[in-house]
Protein backbone atom coordinates (compact mmCIF):
# COMPACT_ATOMS: atom_id res chain seq x y z
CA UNK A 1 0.00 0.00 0.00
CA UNK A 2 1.53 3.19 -0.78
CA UNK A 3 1.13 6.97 0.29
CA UNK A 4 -1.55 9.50 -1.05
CA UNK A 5 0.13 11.30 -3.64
CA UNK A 6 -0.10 15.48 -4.50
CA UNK A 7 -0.71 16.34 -7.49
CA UNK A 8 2.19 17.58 -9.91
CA UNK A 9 3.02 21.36 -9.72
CA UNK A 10 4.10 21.63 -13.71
CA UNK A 11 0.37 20.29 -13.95
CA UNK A 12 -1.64 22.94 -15.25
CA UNK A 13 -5.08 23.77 -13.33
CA UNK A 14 -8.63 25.22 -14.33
CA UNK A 15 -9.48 26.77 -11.23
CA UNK A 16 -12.45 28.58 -10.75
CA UNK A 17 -12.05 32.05 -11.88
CA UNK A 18 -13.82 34.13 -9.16
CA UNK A 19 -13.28 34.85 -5.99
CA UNK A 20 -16.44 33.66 -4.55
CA UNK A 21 -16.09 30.31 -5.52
CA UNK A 22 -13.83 29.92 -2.56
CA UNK A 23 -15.41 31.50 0.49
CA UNK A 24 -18.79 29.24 1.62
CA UNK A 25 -21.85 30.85 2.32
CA UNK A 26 -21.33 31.00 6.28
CA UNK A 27 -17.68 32.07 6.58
CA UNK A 28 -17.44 34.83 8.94
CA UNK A 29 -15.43 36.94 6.77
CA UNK A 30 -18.81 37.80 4.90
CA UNK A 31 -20.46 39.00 7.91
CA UNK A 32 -17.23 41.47 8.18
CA UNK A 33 -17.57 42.78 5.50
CA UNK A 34 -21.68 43.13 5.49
CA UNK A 35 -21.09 44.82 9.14
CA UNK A 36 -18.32 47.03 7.80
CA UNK A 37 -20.73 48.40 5.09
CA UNK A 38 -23.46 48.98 7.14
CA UNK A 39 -21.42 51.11 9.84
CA UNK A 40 -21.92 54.83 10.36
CA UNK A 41 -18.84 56.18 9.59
CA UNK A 42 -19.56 59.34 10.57
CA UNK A 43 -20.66 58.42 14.32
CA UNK A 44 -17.24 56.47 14.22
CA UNK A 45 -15.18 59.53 13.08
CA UNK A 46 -13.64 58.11 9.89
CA UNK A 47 -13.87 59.80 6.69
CA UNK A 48 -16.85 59.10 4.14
CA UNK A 49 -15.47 60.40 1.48
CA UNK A 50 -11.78 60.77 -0.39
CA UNK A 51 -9.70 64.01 -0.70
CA UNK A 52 -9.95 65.91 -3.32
CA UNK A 53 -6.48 66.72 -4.56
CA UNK A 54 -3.48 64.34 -3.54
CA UNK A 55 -3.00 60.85 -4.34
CA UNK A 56 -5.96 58.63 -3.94
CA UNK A 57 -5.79 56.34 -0.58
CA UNK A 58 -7.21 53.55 0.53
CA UNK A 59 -10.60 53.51 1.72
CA UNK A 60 -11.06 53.58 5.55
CA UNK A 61 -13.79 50.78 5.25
CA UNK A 62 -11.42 48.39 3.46
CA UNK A 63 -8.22 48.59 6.48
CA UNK A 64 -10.93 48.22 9.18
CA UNK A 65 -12.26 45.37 7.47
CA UNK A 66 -8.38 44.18 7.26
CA UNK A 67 -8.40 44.98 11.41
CA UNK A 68 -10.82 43.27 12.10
CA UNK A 69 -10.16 39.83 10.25
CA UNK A 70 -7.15 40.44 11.87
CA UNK A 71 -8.14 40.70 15.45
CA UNK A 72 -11.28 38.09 15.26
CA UNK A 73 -7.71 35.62 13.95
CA UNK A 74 -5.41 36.73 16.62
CA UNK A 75 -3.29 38.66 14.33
CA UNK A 76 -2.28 42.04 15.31
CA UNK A 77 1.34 43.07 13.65
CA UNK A 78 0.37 45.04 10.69
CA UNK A 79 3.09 43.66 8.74
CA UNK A 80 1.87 40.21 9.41
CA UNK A 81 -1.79 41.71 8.19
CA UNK A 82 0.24 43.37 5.00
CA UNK A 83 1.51 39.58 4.30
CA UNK A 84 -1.95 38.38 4.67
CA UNK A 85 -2.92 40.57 1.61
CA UNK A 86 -0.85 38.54 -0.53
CA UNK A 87 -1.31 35.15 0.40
CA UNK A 88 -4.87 34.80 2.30
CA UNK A 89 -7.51 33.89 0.13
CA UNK A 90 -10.25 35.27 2.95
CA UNK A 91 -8.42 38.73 3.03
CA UNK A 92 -7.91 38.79 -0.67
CA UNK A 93 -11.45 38.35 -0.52
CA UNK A 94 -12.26 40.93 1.68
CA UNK A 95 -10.15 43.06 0.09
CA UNK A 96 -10.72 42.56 -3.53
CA UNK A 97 -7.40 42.65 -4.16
CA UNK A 98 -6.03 45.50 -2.15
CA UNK A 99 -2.81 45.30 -0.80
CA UNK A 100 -1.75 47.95 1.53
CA UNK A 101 1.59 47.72 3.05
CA UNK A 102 2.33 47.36 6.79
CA UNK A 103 2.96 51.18 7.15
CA UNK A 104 -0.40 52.73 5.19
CA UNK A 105 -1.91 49.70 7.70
CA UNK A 106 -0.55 51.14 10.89
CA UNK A 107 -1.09 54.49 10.46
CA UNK A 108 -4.61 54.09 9.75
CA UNK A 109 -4.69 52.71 13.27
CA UNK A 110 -2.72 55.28 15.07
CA UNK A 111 -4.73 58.17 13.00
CA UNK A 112 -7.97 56.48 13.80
CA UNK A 113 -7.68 55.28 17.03
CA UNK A 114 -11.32 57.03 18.82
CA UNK A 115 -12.98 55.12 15.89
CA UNK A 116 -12.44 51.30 17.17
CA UNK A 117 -14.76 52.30 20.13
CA UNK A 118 -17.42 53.54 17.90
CA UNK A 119 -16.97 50.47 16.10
CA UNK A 120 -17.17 48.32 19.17
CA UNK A 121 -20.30 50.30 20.55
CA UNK A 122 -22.08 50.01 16.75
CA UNK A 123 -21.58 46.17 17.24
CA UNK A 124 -22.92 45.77 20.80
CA UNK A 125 -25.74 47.83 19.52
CA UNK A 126 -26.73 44.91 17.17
CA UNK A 127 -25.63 42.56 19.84
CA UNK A 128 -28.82 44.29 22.11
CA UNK A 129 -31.21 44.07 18.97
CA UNK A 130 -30.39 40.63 18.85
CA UNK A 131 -30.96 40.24 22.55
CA UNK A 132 -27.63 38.53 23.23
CA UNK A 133 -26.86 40.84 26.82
CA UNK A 134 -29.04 39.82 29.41
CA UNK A 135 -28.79 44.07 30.35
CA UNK A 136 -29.75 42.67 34.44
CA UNK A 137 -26.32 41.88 35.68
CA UNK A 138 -22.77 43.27 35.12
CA UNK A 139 -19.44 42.71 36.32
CA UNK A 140 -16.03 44.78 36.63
CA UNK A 141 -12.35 43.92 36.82
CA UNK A 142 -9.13 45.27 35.94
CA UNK A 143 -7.04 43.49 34.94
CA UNK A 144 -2.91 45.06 33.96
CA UNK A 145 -1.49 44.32 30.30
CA UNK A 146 2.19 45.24 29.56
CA UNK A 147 3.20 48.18 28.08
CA UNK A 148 5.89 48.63 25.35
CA UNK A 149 7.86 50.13 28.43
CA UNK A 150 10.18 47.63 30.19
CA UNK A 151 10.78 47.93 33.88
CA UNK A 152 14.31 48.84 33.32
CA UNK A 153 13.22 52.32 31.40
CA UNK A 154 10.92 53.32 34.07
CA UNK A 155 11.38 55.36 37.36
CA UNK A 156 10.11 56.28 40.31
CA UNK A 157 11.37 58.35 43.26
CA UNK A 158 12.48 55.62 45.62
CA UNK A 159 14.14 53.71 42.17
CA UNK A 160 16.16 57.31 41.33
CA UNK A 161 17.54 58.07 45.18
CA UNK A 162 18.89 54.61 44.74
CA UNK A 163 20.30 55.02 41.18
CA UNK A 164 21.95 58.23 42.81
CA UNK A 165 23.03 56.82 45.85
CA UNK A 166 25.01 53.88 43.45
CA UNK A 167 26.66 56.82 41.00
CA UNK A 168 27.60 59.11 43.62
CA UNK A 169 29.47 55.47 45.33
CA UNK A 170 31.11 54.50 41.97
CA UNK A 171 32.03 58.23 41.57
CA UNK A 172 34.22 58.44 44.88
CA UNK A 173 35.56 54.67 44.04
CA UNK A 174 37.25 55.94 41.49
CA UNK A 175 38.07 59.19 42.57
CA UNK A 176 39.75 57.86 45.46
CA UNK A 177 41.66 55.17 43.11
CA UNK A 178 42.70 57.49 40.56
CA UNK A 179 44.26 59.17 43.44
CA UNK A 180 45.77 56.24 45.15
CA UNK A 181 47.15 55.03 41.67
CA UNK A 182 48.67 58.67 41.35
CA UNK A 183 50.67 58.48 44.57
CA UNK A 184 51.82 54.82 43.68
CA UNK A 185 52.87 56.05 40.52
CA UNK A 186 54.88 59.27 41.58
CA UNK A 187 56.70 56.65 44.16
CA UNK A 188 57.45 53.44 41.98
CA UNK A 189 56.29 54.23 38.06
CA UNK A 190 58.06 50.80 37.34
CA UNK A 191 56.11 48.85 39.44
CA UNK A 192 52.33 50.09 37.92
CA UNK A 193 51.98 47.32 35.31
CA UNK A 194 50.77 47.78 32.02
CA UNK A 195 47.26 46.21 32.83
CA UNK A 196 46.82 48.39 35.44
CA UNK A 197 48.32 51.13 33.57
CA UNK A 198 45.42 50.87 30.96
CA UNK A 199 43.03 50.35 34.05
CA UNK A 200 44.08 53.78 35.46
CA UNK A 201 43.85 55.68 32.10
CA UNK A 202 40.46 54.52 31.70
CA UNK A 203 39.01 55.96 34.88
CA UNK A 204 38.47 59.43 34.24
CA UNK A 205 36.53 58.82 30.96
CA UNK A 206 34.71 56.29 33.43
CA UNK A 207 34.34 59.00 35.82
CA UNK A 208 33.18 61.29 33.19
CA UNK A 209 30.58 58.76 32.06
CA UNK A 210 29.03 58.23 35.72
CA UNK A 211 29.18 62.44 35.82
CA UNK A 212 26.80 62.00 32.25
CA UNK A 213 24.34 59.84 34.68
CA UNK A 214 23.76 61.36 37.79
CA UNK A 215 22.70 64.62 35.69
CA UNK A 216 20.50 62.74 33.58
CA UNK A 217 19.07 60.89 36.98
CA UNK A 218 18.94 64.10 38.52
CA UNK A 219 17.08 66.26 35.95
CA UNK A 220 14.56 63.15 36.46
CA UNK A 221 14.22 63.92 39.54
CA UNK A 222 13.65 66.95 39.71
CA UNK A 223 10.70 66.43 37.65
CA UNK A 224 9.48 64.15 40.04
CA UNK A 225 9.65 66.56 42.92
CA UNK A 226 7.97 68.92 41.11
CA UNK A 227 4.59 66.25 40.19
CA UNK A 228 4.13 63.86 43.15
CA UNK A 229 3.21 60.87 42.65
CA UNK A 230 4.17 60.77 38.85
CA UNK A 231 6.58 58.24 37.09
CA UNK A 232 8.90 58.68 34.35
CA UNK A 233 8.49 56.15 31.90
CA UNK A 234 11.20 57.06 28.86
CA UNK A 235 9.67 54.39 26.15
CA UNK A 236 5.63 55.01 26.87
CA UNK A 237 5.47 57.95 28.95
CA UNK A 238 1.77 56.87 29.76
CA UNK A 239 2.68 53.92 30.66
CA UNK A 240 2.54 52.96 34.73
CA UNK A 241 4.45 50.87 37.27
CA UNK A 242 1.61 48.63 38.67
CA UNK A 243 2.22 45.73 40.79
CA UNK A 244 0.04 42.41 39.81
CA UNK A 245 -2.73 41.48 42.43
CA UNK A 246 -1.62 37.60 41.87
CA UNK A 247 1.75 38.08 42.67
CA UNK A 248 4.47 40.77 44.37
CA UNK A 249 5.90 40.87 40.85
CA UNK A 250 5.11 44.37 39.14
CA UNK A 251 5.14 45.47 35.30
CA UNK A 252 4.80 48.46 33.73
CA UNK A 253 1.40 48.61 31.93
CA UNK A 254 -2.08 50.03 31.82
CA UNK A 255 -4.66 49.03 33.97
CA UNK A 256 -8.14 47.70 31.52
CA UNK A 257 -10.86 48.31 33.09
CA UNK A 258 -13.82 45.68 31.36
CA UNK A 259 -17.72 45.16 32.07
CA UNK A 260 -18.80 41.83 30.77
CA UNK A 261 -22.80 40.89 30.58
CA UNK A 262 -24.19 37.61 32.19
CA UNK A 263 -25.85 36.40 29.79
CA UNK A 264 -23.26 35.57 26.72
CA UNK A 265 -19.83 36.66 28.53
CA UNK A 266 -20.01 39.53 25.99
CA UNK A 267 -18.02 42.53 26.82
CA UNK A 268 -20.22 45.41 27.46
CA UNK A 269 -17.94 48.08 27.93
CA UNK A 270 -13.21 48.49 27.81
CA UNK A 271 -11.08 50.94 29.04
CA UNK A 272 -7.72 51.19 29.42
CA UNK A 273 -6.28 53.62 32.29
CA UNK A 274 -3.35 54.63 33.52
CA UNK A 275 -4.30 53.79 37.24
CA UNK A 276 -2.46 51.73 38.88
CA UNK A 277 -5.65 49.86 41.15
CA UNK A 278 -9.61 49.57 40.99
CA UNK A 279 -10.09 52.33 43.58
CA UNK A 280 -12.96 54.92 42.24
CA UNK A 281 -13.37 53.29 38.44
CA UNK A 282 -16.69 51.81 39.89
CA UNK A 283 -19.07 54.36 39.16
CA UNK A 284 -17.40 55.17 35.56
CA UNK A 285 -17.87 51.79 33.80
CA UNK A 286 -20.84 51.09 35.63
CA UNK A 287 -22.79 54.01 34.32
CA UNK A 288 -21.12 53.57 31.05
CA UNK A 289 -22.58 49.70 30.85
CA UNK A 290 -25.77 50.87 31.93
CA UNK A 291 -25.61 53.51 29.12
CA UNK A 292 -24.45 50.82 26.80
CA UNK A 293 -27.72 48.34 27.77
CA UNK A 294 -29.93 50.58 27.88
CA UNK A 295 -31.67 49.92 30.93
CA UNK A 296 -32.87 52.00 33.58
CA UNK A 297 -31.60 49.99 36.53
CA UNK A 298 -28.57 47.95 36.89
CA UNK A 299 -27.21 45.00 39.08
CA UNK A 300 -23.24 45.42 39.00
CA UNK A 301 -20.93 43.51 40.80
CA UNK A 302 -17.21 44.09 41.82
CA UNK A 303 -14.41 42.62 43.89
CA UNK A 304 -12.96 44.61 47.10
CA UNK A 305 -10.47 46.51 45.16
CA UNK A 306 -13.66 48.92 44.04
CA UNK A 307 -15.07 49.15 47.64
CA UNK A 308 -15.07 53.37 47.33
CA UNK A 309 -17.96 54.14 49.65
CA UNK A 310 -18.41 57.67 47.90
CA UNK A 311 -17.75 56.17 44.51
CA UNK A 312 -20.45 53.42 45.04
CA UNK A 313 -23.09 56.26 46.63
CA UNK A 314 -22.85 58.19 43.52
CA UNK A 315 -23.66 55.23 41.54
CA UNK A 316 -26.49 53.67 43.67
CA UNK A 317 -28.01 57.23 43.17
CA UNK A 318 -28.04 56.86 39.41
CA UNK A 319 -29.70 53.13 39.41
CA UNK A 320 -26.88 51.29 40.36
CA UNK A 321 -27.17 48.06 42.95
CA UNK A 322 -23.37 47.78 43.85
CA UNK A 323 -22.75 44.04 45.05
CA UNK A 324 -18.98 44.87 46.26
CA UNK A 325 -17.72 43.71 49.03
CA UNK A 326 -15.77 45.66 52.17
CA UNK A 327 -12.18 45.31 52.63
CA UNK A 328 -10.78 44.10 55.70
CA UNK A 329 -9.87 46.92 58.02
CA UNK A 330 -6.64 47.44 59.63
CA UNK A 331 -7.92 46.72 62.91
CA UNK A 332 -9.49 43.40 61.55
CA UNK A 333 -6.45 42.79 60.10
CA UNK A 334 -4.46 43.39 63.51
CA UNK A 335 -6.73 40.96 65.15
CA UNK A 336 -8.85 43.64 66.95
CA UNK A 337 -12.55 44.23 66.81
CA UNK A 338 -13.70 45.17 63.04
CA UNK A 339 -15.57 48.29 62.21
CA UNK A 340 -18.24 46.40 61.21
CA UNK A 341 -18.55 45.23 64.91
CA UNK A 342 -19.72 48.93 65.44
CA UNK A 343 -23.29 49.63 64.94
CA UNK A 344 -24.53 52.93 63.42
CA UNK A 345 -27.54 54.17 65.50
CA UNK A 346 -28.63 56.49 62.83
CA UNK A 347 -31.42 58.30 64.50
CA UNK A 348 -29.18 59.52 67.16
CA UNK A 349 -26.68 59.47 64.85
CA UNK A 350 -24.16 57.60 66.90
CA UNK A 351 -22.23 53.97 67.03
CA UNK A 352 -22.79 51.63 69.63
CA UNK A 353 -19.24 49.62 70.30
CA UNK A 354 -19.26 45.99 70.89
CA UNK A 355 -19.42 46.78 74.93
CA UNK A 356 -22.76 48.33 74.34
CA UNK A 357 -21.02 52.23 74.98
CA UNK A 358 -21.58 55.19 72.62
CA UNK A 359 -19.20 56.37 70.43
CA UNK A 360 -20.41 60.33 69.83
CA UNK A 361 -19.85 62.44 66.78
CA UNK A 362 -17.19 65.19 67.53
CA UNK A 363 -15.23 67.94 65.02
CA UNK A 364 -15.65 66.87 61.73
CA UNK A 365 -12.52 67.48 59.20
CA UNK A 366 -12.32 67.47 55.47
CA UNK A 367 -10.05 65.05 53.35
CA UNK A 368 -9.38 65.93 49.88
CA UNK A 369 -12.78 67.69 49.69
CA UNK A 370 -15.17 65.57 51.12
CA UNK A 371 -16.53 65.91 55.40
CA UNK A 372 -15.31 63.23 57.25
CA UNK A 373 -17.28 62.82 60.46
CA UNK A 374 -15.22 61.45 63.62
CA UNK A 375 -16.75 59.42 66.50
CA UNK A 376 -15.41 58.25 69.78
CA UNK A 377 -15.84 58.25 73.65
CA UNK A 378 -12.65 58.77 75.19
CA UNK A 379 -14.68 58.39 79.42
CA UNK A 380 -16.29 55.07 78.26
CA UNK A 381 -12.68 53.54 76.60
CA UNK A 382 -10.47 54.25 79.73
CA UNK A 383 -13.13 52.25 81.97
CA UNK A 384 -13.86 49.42 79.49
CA UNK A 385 -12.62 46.20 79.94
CA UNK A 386 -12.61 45.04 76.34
CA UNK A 387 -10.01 48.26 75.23
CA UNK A 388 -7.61 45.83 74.75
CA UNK A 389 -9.39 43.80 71.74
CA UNK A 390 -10.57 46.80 70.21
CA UNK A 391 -7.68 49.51 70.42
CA UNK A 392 -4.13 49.59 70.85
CA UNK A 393 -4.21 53.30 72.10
CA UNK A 394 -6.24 55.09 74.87
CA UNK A 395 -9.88 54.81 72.87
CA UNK A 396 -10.81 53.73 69.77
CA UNK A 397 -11.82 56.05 66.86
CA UNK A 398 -14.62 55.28 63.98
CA UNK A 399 -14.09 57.89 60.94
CA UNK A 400 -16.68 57.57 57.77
CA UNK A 401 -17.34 60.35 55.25
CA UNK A 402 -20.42 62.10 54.96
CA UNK A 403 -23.74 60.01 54.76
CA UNK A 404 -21.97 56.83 53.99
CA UNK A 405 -22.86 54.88 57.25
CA UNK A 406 -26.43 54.16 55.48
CA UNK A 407 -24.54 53.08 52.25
CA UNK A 408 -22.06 50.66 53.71
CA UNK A 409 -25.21 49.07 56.06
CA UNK A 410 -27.08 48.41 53.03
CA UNK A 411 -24.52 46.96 51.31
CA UNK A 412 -23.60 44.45 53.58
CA UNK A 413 -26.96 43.56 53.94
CA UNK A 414 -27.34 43.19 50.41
CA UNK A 415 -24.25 40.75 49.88
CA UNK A 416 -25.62 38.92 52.73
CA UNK A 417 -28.82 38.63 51.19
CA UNK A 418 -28.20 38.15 47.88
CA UNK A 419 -24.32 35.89 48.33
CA UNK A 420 -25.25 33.73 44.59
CA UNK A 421 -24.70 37.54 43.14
CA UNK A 422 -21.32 37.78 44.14
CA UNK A 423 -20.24 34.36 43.36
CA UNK A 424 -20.74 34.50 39.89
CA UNK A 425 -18.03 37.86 39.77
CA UNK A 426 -15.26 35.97 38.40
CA UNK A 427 -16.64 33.30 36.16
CA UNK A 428 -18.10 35.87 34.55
CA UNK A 429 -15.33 39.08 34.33
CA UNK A 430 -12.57 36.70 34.21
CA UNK A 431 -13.28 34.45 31.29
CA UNK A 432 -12.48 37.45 28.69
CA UNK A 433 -9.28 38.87 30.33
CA UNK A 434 -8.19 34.52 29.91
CA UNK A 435 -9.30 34.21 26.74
CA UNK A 436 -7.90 37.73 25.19
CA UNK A 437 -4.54 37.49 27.63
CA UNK A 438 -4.03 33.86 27.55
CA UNK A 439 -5.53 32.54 24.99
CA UNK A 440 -5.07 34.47 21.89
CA UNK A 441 -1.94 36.02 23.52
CA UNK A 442 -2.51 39.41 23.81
CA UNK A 443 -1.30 40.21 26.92
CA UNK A 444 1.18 42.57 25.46
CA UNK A 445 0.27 46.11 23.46
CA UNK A 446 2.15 46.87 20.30
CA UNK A 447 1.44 50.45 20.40
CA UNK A 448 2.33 53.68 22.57
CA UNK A 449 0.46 56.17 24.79
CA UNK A 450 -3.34 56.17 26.51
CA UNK A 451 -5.30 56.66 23.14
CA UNK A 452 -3.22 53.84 21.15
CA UNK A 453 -3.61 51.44 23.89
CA UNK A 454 -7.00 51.95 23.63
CA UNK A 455 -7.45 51.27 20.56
CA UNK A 456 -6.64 48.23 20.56
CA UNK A 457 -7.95 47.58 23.50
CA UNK A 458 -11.67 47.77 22.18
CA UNK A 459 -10.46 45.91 18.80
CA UNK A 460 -9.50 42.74 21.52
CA UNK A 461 -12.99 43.58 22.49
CA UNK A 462 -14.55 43.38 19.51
CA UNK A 463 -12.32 40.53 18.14
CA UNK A 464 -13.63 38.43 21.27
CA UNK A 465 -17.73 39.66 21.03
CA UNK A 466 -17.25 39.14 17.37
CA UNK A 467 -16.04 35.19 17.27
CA UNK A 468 -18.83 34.93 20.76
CA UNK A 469 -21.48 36.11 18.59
CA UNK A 470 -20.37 34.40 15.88
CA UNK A 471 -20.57 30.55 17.33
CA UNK A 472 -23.98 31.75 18.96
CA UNK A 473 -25.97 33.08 16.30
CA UNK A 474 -23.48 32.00 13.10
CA UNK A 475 -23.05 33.98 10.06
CA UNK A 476 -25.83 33.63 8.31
CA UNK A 477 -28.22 34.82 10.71
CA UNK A 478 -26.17 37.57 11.38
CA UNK A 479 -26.13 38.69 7.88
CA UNK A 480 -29.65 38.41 7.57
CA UNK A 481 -30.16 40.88 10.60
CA UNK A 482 -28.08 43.15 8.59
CA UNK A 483 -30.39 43.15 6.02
CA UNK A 484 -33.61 43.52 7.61
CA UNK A 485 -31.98 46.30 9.88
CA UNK A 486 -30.74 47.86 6.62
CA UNK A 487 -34.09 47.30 4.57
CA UNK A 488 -35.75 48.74 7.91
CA UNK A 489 -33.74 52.17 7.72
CA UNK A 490 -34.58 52.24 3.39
């Protein structure tokens, strides 16, 4: 029995002659390009029609139907997507033929970058016509992808006073060598061999060199001193120290913020920050999902990292029910009697500690702009005989902003209520950041700055709703609702 045979390459073929012949009715690259034609360009912010003088370009429909083959594939590189003009029948397709090199490709991305959102929005649009997000619960995560930045090319002001401290050491080594070698020399010039000869000549150049440094480090910080808080990244400039919440190891990156729908997993809304943790993005992406759905109310849930009392208050007012649950407090963590332990007597607007004493509002003080209100009861702490388990000072403190007593009470009472709510947070938020991170390997950017990085942030979005959608409804369906919608608006 012998092997299947290929055919001979000198043999000469009669293939079919149109490009149709080789595409099937369902492959997805139709429904690209049926979506494509049926965007609003002008919502998205790309041109609708060509200049009139100048050399004609290509049209901005045609390289976001290239992106977007591209990112529902897991290909991102534009030169890759420039090599997929030439030899991919599906892009040739799409195409008809065009073949824009990897340049014309990447600038259309970096000159177009607010459009991908658009595009991303326009598609969950027709995902909510098609009523694929269940628009009752939501949940957020961040989750931190790596910048172009490496670690080594950004600083902070506790990584430049050490820099300096090491140059100003190597400085005086050699300092005080070049002048040891110069007394050794003036002594006994025939004992200085000529290793160490070439040694010593080299040091003041060395010198010289560290000199170049500590300026460099120093005009850094400066700038530092001058912004607190801020980090000098030399390669992305946006781009953020942020230490992993998985691990102590830290990357420089951007921190994507992503709202995923219960129903189908589909990403509702993306954004990429430069934030280093969850603290206040609650309220942002929750009204933005609700926006997105639609809806009037909103279930949204949320790990500790988002537990900002005033952040969550501002959202509850605007139809939000926060499911986010309190971090430990220090005293918890110490071993000590929680704040929770405290009840809040709101009538008399007072807590009761856990040996039944009240703690009484005193002088309030403001914190970055907001009234925080400070209660204690310094007579009924000396004489208790529980101070021990609940302070490790003379009486024991209980500081909330403005109001917020009533918000934290009700949502505790909610997550006790309600626990199933919770415990579907990170099947649900964590299954895109796998599958766009992990699984199609884009836990990387290619591109620079906040509004790059963003970019192709929401095409990873749209790449990952797009193949969902695809396997749920298929192409053909979702063709046909392109037509109907289209024959609709005729």
């Amino acid at each position: 029995m012998s092997y299947l045979q290929g055919d001979d390459r000198s043999q000469a073929w009669m293939l079919p002659q149109s490009l149709e012949d080789y595409l099937s009715e369902d492959n997805p690259v139709r429904f690209i390009d049926a979506f494509v034609d049926e965007l609003d360009f002008r919502q998205a912010k790309l041109p609708v029609e060509a200049a009139a003088t100048g050399r004609p370009g290509y049209a901005p429909g045609d390289l976001l139907k290239l992106y977007l083959y591209g990112y529902l594939n897991r290909v991102r590189s534009s030169r890759e997507l420039e090599r997929l003009t030439h030899r991919n029948l599906e892009v040739i397709w799409l195409l008809k033929r065009l073949q824009p090199d990897h340049k014309t490709i990447s600038e259309f991305r970096k000159a177009h970058s607010e459009a991908f959102k658009s595009v991303l929005r326009q598609f969950n649009l027709m995902c909510r016509e098609l009523k694929l997000f269940g628009a009752e619960l939501v949940a957020i995560d961040g989750s931190i992808f790596k910048a172009v930045n490496s670690k080594a090319r950004n600083f902070t002001r506790t990584k430049l006073e050490s820099l300096l401290r090491g140059v100003n050491t190597g400085i005086e080594r050699y300092l005080k060598e070049l002048e040891l070698n110069d007394a050794a020399q003036q002594a006994d010039a025939a004992a200085v061999g000529a290793a160490k000869a070439a040694r010593i000549k080299d040091l003041p150049g060395r010198v010289e060199k560290l000199k170049e440094t500590r300026e460099r480090y120093t005009e850094m910080m400066k700038t530092l001193e001058e912004t607190p808080g801020v980090q000098i990244s030399l390669t992305d400039p946006e781009a953020r120290l942020m230490k992993k919440s998985t691990s102590k190891d830290s990357q420089v990156g951007y921190n994507i913020q992503s709202a995923v729908d219960a129903a189908h997993h589909l990403i509702v809304e993306v954004e990429a920050t430069a934030q280093a943790n969850d603290a206040g993005q609650f309220n942002t992406m929750a009204q933005r999902a609700k926006e997105q759905l639609g809806v009037e109310r909103l279930t949204v849930v949320a790990d500790g990292g988002y537990y900002v009392l005033k952040d969550i208050k501002a959202a509850g007012e605007q139809g939000i029910e926060a499911h986010v649950p309190a971090q430990r407090d220090t005293m918890e963590k110490a071993g000590l009697h929680a704040r929770r332990q405290f009840r809040y007597d709101e009538a008399h607007d007072e807590y009761e500690c856990p040996g039944k004493a009240r703690l009484t509002r005193h002088a309030d003080s403001h914190q970055r702009g907001q009234v925080q209100q400070a209660y204690y009861n310094t007579a009924a702490c000396a004489a208790c005989t529980l101070r021990s388990q609940c302070t490790t000072g003379k009486y024991r403190k209980i500081n909330h902003g403005e109001g917020y007593p009533q918000v934290q009470e009700s949502i505790r009472e909610r997550m006790e209520r309600q626990p199933e709510i919770y415990a579907q947070r990170k099947k649900l938020v964590e299954h895109p950041f796998g599958t766009i991170k992990f699984w199609w390997g884009q836990a990387a950017f290619l591109t620079r700055g906040l509004e790059a990085v963003n970019a192709e942030v929401s095409l990873s979005a749209l790449g990952y709703n797009m193949r969902r959608v695809l396997n749920i409804v298929g192409t053909g369906e979702l063709i046909k609702h392109l037509g109907k919608r289209a024959a609709t608006a005729a």
